[in-house]
C-alpha atoms as a PDB file:
ATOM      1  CA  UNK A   1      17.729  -7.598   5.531  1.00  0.00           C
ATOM      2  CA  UNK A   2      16.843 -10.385   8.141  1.00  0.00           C
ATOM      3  CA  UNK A   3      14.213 -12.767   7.885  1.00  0.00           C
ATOM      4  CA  UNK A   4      12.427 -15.161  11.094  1.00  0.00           C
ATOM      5  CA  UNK A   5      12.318 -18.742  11.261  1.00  0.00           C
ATOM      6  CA  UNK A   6       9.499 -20.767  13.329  1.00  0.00           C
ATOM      7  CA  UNK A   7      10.668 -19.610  16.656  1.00  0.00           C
ATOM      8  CA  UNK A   8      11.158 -16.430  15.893  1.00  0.00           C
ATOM      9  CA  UNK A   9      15.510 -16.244  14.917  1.00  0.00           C
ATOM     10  CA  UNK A  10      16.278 -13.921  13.002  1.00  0.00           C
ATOM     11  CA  UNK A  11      17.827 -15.549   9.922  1.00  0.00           C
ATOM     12  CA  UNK A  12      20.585 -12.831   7.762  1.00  0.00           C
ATOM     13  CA  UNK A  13      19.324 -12.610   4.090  1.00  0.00           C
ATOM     14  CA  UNK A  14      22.250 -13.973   1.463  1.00  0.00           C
ATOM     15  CA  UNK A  15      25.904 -12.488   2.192  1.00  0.00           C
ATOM     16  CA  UNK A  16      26.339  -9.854  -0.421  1.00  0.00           C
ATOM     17  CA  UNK A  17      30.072  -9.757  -0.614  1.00  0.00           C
ATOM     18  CA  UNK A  18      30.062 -13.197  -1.564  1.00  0.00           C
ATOM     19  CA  UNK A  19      27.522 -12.797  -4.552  1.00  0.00           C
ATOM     20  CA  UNK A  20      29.517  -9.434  -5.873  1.00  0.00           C
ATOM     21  CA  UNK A  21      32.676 -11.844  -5.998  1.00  0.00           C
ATOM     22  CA  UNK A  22      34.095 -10.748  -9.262  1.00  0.00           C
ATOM     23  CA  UNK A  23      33.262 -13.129 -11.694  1.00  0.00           C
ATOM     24  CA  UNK A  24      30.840 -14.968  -9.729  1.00  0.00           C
ATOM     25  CA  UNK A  25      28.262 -16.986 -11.791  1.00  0.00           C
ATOM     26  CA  UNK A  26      24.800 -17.319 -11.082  1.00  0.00           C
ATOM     27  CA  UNK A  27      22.180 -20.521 -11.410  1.00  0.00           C
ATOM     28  CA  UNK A  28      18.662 -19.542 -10.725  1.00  0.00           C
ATOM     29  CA  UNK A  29      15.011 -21.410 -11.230  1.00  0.00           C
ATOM     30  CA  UNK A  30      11.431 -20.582 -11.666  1.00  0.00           C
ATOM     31  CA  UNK A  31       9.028 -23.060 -10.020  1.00  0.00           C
ATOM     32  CA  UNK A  32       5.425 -23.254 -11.175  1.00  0.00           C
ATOM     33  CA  UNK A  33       2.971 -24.308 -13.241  1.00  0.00           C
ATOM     34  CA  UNK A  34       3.166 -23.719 -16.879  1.00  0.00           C
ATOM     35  CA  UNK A  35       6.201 -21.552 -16.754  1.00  0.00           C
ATOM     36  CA  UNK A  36       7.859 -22.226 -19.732  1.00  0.00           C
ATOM     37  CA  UNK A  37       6.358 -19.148 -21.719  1.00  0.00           C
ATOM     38  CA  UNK A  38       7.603 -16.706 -18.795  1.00  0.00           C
ATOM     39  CA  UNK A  39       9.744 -13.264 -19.635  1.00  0.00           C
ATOM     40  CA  UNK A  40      11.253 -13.702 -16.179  1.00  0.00           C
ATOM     41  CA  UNK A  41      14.309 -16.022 -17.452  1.00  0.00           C
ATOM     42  CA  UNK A  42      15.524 -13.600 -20.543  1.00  0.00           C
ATOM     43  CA  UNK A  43      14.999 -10.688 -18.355  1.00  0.00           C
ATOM     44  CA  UNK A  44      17.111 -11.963 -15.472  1.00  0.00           C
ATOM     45  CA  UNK A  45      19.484 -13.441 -18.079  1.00  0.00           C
ATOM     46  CA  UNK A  46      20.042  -9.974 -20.389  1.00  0.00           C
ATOM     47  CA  UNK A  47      20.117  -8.100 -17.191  1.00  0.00           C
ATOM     48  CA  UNK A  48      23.133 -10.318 -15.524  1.00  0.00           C
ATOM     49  CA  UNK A  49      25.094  -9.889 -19.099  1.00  0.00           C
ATOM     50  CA  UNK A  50      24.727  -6.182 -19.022  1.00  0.00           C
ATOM     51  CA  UNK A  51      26.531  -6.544 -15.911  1.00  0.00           C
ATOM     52  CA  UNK A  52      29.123  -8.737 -17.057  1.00  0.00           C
ATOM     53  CA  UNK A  53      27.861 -11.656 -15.553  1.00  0.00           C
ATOM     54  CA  UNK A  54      27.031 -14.972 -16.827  1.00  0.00           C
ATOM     55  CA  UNK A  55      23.480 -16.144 -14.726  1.00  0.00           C
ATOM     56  CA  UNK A  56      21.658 -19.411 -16.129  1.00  0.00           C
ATOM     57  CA  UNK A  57      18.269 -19.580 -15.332  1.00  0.00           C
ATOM     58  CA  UNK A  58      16.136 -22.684 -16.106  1.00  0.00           C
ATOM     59  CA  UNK A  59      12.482 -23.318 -15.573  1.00  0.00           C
ATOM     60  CA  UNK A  60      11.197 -26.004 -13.573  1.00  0.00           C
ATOM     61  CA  UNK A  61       7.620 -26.674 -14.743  1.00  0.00           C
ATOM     62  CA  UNK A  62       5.602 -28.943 -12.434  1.00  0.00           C
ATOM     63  CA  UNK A  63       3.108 -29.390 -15.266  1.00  0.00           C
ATOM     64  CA  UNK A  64       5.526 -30.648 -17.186  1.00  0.00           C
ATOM     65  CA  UNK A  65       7.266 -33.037 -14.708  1.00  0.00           C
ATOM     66  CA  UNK A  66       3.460 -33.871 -13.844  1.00  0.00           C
ATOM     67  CA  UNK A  67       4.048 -33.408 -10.010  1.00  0.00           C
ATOM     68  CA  UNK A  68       1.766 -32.067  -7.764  1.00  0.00           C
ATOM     69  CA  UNK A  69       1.738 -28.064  -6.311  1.00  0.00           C
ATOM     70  CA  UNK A  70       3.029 -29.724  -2.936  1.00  0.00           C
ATOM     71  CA  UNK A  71       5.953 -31.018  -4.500  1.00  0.00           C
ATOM     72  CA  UNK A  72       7.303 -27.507  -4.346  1.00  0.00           C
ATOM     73  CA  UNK A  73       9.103 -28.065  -0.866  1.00  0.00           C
ATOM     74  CA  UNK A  74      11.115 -30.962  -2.406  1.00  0.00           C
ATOM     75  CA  UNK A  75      12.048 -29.097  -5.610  1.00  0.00           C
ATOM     76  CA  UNK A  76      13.181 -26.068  -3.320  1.00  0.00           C
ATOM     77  CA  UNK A  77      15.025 -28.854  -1.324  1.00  0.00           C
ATOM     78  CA  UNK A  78      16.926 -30.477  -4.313  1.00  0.00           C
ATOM     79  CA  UNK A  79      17.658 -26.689  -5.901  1.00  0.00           C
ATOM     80  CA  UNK A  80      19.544 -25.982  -2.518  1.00  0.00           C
ATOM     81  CA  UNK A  81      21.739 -29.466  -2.961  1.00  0.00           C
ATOM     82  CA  UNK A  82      22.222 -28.731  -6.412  1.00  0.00           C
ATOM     83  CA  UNK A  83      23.502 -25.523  -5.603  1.00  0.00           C
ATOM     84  CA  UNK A  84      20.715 -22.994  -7.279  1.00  0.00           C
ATOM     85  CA  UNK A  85      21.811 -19.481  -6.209  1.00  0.00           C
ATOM     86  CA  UNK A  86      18.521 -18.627  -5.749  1.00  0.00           C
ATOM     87  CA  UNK A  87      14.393 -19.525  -7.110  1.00  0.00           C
ATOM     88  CA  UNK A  88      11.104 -17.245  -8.167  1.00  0.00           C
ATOM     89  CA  UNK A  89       8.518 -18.911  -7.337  1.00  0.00           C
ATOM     90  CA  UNK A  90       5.243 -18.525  -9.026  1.00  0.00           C
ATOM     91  CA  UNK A  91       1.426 -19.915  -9.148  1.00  0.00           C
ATOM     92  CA  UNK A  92       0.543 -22.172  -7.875  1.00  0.00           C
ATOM     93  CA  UNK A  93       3.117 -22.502  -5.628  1.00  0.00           C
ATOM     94  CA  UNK A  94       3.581 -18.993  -3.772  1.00  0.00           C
ATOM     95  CA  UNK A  95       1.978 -20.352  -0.356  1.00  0.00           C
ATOM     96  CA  UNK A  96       2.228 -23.755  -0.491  1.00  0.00           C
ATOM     97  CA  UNK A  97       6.296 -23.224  -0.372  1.00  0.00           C
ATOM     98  CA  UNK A  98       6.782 -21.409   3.251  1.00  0.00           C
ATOM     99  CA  UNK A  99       6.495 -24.859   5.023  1.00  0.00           C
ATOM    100  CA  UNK A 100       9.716 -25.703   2.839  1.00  0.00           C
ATOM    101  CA  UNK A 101      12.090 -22.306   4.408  1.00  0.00           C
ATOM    102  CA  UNK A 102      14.171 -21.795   6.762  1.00  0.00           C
ATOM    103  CA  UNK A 103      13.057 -17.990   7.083  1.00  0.00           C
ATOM    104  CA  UNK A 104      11.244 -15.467   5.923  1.00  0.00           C
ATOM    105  CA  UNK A 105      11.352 -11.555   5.431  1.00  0.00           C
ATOM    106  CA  UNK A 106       8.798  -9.232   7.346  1.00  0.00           C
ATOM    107  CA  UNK A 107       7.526  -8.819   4.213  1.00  0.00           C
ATOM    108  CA  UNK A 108       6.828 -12.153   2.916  1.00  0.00           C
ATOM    109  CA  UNK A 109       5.947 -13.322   6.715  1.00  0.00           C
ATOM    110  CA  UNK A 110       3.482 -10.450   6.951  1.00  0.00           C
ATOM    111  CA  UNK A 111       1.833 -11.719   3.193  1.00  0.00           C
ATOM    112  CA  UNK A 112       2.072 -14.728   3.573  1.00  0.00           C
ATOM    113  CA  UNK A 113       3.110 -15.786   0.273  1.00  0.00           C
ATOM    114  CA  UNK A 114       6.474 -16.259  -1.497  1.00  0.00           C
ATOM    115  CA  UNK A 115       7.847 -15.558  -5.091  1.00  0.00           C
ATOM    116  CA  UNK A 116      11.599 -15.659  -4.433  1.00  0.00           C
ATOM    117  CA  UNK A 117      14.151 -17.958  -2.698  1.00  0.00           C
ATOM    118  CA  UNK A 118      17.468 -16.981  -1.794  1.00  0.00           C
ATOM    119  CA  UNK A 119      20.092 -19.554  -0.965  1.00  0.00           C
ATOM    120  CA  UNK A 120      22.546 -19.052   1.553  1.00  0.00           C
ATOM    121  CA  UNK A 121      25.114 -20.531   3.543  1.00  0.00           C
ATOM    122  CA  UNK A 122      22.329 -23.573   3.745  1.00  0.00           C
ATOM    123  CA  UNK A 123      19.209 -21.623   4.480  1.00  0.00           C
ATOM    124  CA  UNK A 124      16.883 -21.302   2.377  1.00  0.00           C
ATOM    125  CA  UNK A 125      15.165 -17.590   3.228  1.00  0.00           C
ATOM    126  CA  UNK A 126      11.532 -16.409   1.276  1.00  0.00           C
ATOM    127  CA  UNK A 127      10.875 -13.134   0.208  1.00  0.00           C
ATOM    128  CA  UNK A 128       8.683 -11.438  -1.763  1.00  0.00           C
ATOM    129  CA  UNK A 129       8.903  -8.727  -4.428  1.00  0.00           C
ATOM    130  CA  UNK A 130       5.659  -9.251  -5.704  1.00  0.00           C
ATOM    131  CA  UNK A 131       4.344  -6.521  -3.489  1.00  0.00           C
ATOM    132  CA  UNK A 132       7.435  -4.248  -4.198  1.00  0.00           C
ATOM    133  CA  UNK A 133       6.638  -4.558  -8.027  1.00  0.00           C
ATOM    134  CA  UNK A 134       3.235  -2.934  -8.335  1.00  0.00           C
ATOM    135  CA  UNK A 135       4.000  -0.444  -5.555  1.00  0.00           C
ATOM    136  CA  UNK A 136       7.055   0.618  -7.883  1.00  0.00           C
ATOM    137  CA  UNK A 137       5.029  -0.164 -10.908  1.00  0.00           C
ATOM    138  CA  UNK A 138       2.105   2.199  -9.493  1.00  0.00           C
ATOM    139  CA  UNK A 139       4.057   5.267  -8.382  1.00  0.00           C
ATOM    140  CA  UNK A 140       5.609   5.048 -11.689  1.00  0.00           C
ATOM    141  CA  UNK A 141       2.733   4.918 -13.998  1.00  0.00           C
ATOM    142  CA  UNK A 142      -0.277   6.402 -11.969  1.00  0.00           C
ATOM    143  CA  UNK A 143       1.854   8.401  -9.507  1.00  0.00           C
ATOM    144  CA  UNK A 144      -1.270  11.416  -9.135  1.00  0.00           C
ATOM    145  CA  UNK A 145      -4.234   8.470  -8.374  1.00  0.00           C
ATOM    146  CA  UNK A 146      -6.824   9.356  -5.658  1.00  0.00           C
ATOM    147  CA  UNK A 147      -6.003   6.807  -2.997  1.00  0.00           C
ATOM    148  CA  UNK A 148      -8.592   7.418  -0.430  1.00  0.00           C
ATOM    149  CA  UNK A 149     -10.955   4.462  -1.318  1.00  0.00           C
ATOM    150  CA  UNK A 150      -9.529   1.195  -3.720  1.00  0.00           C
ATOM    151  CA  UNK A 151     -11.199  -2.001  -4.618  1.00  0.00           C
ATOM    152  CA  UNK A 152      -8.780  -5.396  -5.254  1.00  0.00           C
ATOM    153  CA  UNK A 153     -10.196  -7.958  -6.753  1.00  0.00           C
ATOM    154  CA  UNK A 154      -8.767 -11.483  -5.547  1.00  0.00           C
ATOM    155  CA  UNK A 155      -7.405 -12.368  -2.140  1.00  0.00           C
ATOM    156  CA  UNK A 156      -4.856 -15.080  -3.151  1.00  0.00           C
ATOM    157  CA  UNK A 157      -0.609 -14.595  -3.300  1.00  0.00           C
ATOM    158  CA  UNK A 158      -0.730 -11.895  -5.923  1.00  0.00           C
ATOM    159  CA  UNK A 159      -3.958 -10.493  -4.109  1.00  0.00           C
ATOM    160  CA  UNK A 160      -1.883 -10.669  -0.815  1.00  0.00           C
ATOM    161  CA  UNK A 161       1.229  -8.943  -2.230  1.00  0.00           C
ATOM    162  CA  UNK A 162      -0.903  -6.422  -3.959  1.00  0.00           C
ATOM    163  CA  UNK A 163      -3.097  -5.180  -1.045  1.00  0.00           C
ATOM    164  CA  UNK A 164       0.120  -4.637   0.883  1.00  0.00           C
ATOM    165  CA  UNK A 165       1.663  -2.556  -1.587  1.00  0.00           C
ATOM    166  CA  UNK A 166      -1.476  -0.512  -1.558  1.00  0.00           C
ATOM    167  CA  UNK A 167      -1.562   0.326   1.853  1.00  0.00           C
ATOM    168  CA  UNK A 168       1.744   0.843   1.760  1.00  0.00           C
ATOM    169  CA  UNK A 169       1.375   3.476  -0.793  1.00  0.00           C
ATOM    170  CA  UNK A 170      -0.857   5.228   0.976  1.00  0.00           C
ATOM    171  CA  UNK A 171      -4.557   3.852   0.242  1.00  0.00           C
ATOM    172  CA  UNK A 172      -6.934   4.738   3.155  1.00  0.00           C
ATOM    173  CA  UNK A 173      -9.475   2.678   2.725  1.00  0.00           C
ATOM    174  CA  UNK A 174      -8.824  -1.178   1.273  1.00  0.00           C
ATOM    175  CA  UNK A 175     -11.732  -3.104  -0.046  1.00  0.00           C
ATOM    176  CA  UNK A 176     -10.966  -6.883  -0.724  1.00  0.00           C
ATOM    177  CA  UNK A 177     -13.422  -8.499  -2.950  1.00  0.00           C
ATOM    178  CA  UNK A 178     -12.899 -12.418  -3.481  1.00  0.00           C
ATOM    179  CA  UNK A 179     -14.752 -15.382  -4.119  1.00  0.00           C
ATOM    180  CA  UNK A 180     -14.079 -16.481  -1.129  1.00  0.00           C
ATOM    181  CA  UNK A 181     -15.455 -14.392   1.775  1.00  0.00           C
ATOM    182  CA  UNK A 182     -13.717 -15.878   4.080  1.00  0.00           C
ATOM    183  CA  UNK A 183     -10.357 -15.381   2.138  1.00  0.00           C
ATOM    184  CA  UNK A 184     -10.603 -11.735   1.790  1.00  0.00           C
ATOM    185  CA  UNK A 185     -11.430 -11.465   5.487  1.00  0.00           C
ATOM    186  CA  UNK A 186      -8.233 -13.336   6.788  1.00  0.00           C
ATOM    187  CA  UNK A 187      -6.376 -11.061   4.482  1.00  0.00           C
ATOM    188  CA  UNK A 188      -8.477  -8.060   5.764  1.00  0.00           C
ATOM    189  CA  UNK A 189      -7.923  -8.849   9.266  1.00  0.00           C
ATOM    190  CA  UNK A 190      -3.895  -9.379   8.590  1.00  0.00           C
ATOM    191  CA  UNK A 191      -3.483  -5.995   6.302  1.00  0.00           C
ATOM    192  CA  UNK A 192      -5.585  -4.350   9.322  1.00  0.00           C
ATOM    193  CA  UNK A 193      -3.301  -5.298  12.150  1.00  0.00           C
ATOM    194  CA  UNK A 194      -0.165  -3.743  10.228  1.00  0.00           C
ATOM    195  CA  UNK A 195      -1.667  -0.852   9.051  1.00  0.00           C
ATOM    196  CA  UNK A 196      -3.472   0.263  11.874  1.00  0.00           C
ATOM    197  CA  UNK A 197      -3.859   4.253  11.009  1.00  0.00           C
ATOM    198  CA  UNK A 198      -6.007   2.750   7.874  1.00  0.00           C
ATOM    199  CA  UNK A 199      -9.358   0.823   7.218  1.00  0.00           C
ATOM    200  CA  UNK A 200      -9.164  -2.717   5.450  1.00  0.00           C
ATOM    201  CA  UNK A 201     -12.370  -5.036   4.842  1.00  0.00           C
ATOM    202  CA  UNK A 202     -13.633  -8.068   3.135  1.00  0.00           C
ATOM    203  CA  UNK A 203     -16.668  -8.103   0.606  1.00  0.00           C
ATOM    204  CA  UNK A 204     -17.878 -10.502  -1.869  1.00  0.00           C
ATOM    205  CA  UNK A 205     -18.159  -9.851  -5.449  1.00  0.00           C
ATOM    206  CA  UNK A 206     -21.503 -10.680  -5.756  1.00  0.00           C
ATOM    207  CA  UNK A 207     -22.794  -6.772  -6.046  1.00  0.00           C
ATOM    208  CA  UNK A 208     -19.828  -5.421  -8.310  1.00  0.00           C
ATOM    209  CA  UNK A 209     -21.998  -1.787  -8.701  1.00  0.00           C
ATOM    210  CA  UNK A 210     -21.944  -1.455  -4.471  1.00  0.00           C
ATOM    211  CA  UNK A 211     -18.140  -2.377  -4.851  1.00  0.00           C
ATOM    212  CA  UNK A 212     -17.241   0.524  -7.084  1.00  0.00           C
ATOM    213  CA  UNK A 213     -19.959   3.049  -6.021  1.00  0.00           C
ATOM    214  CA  UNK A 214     -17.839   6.350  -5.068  1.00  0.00           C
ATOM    215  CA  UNK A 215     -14.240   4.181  -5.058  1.00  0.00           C
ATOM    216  CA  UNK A 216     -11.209   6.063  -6.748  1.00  0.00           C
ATOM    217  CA  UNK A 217      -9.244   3.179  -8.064  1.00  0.00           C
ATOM    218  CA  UNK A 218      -9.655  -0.561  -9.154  1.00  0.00           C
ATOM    219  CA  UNK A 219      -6.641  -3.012  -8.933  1.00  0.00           C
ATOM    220  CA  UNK A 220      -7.231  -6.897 -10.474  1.00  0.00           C
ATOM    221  CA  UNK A 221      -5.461  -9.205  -9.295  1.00  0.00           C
ATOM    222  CA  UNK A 222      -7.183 -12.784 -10.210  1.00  0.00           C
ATOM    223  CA  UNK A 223      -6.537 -14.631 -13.572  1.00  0.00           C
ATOM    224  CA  UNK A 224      -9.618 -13.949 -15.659  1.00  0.00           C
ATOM    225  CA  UNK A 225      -8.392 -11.871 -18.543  1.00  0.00           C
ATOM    226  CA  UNK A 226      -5.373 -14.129 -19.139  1.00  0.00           C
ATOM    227  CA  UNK A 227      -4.327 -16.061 -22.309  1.00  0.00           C
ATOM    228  CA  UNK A 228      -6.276 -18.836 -21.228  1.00  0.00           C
ATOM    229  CA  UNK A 229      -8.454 -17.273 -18.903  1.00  0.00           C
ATOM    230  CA  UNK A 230     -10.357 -14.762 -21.742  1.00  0.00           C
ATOM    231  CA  UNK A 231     -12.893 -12.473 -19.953  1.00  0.00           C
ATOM    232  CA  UNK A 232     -13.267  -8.948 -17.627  1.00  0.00           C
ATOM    233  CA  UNK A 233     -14.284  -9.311 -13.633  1.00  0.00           C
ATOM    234  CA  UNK A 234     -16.851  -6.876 -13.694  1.00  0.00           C
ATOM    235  CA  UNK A 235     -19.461  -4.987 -16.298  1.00  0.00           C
ATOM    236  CA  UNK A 236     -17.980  -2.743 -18.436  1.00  0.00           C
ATOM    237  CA  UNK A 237     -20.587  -0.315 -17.942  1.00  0.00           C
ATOM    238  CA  UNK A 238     -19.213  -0.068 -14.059  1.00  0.00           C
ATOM    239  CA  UNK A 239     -15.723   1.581 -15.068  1.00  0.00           C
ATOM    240  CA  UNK A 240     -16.231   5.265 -15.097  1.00  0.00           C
ATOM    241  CA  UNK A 241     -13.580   8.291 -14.902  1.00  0.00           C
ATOM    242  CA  UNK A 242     -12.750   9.399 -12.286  1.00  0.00           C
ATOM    243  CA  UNK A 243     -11.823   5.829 -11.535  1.00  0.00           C
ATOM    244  CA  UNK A 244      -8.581   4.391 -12.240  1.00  0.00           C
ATOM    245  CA  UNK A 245      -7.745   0.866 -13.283  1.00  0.00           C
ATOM    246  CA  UNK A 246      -4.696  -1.205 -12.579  1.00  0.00           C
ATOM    247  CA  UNK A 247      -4.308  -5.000 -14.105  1.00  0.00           C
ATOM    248  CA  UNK A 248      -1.688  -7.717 -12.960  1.00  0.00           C
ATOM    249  CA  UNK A 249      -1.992  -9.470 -16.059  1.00  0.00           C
ATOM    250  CA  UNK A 250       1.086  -9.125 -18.410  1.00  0.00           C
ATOM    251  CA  UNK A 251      -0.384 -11.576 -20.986  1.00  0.00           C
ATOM    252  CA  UNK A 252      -1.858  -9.657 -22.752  1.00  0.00           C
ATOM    253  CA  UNK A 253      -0.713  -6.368 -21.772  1.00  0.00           C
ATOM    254  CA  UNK A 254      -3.615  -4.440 -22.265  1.00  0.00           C
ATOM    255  CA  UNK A 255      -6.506  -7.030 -20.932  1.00  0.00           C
ATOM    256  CA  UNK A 256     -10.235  -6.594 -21.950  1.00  0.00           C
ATOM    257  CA  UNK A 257     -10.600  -4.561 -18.773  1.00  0.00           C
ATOM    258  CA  UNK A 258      -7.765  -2.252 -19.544  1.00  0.00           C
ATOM    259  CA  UNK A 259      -9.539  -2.485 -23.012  1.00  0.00           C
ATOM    260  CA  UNK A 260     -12.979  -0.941 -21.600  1.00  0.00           C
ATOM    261  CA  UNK A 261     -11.651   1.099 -19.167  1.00  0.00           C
ATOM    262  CA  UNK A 262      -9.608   3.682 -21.557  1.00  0.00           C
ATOM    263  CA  UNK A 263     -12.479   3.488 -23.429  1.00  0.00           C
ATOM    264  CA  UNK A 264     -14.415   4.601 -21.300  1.00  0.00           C
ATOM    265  CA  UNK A 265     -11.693   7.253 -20.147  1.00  0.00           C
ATOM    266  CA  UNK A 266     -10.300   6.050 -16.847  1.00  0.00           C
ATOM    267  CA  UNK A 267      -6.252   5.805 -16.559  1.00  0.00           C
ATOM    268  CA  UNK A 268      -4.927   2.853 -16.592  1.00  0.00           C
ATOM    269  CA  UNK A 269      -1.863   0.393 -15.647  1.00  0.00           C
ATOM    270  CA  UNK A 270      -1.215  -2.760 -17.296  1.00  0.00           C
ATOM    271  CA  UNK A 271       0.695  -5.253 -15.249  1.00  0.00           C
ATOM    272  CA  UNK A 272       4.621  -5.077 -17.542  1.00  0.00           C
ATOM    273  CA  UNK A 273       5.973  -3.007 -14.695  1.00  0.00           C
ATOM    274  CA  UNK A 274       5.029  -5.116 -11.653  1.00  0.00           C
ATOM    275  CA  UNK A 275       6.325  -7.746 -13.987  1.00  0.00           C
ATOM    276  CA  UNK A 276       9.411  -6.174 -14.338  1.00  0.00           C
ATOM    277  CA  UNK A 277      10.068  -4.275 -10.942  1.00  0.00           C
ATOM    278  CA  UNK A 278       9.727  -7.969  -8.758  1.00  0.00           C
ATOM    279  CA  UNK A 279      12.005  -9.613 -11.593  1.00  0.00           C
ATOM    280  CA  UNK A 280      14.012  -6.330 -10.622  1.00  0.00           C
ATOM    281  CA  UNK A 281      13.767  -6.783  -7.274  1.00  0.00           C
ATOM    282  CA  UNK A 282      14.114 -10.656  -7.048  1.00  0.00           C
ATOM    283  CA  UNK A 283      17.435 -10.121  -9.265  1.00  0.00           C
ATOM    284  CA  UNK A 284      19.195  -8.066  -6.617  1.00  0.00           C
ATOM    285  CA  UNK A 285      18.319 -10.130  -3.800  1.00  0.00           C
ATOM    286  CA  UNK A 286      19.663 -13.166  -5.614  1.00  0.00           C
ATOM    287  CA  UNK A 287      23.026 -12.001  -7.263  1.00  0.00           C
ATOM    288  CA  UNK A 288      23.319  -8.912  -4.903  1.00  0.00           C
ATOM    289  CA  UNK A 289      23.950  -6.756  -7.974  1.00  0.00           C
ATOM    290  CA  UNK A 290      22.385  -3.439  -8.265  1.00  0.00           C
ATOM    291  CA  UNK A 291      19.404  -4.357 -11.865  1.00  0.00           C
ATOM    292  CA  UNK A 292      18.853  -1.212 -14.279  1.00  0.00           C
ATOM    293  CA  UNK A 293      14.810  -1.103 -14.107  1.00  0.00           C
ATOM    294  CA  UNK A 294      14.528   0.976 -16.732  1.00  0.00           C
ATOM    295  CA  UNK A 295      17.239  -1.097 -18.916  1.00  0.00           C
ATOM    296  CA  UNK A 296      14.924  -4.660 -17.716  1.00  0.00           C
ATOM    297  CA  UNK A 297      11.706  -2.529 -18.908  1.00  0.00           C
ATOM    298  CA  UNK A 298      13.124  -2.166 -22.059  1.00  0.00           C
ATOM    299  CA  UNK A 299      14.335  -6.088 -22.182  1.00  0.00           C
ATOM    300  CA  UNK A 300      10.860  -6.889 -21.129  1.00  0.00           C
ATOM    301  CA  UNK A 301       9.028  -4.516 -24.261  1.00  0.00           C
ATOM    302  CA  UNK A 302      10.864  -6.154 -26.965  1.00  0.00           C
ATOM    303  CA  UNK A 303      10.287  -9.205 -25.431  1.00  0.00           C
ATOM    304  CA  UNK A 304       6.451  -9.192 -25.851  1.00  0.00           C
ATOM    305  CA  UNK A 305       7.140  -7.479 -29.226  1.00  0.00           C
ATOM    306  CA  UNK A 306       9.283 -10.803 -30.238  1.00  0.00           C
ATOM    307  CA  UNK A 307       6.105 -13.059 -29.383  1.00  0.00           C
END
């Protein structure tokens, strides 16, 4: 995989053969805010000891060093010197970083948002797996949904990631509903340009009942319904079968409007296997070993059990 740096170089993603080295140990971060709590570290961690690998992962919580979301760039700066393997990156950092790289991968260029850094040979290259996650995470648990018309809620880096992984799965008409109007429309305009053989629009969320009229499927993507962020996006009354209902929330795993919607009969999909597919994903772009999904989903289940 190749990424493209400001005037347009391709830039070679991180030598393989050197990360399979036998033996090779791996140092990895998480940058964010208030990551200490995150699954992402065991998961990584178990997975690389399965393999016979020893990989330290350590969280670097801007909270907690009380810097600012820009600080990012420098913290990706001093991981490279200190000779980090690789980062995640995570809210509220996930756009704010790309300044800080030396290249990106179609993907991530085409999103515009990061969640993993690979080190190599000096460059510092983004990609993102976010978007890889919930497409794996939605062929595996609603692999039968109607795709013809979907409504996303939230146009920022998860929203970004998500709405390409929807119209990559197939979904001919996109619907991007954020609080900002003007968010959902850049993102509408950029999802439209590289999928031109399907239809992707902004609306607001003001008239959630217009939103939904006649859609097949409804993907969240925004923090309300979080720990700390208690709550559902849109009436209850609103989720009906046949419409289908898809959360990026891990925390809790089944949110209030998982909650609603099976009980009101739609099928649902929590966000555990996004969480685990991009930790997947980000783990074999870093180390360049081949993860066991199903082994990490596993890791990840009796990690929330052990909470």
């Amino acid at each position: 995989m190749t990424g493209t740096i400001g005037n347009g170089e391709a830039v070679p993603a991180a030598t393989e053969g050197a990360r399979r080295e036998a033996g090779r140990s791996f140092l990895v971060g998480l940058i964010g805010a208030g990551v200490g709590p995150s699954l992402t570290p065991p998961m990584h961690e178990r997975e690389a000891a399965q393999a016979g690998r020893r990989l330290l992962y350590r969280t670097i919580d801007i909270t907690d060093l009380g810097l600012p979301p820009e600080s990012v760039g420098d913290l990706v700066q001093a991981a490279r010197h200190l000779g980090f393997d690789g980062l995640n990156i995570t809210h509220p950092c996930k756009q704010l970083v790309l300044p800080a790289l030396d290249g990106l991968s179609p993907e991530a260029a085409a999103i515009g948002a990061v969640n993993t850094v690979v080190f190599d040979g000096g460059a510092a290259v983004g990609h993102n797996t976010d978007w890889s996650g919930f497409a794996g995470s939605l062929r595996r648990g609603l692999p039968d949904a109607a795709r013809d018309r979907v409504v996303l809620l939230g146009a920022g880096g998860a929203g970004a990631a998500v709405a390409h992984a929807l119209m990559t799965c197939g979904v001919r008409e996109l619907v991007i509903a954020d609080l900002s109007v003007e968010r959902a429309a850049t993102l509408a305009e950029r999802l439209q340009a590289r999928f031109p053989e399907a239809r992707c629009r902004p609306a607001d969320t003001a008239r959630p009942e217009r939103l939904l009229a006649d859609a097949d499927g409804l993907v969240h993507a925004t923090p309300v319904g979080m720990a700390h962020h208690p709550g559902v996006p849109v009436p209850p009354e609103l989720l009906r079968p046949p419409l289908w209902v898809a959360d990026v929330v891990y925390r809790p795993l089944r949110t209030e409007l998982l909650h609603h919607a099976e009980q009101r009969g739609c099928a649902t999909l929590d966000g555990g296997g996004m969480a685990v597919f991009q930790a997947g994903d980000a783990f074999e772009l870093i180390t360049g070993l081949t993860p066991d999904r199903d082994r990490m989903l596993t890791h990840f289940t009796q990690l929330l059990q052990h909470e």
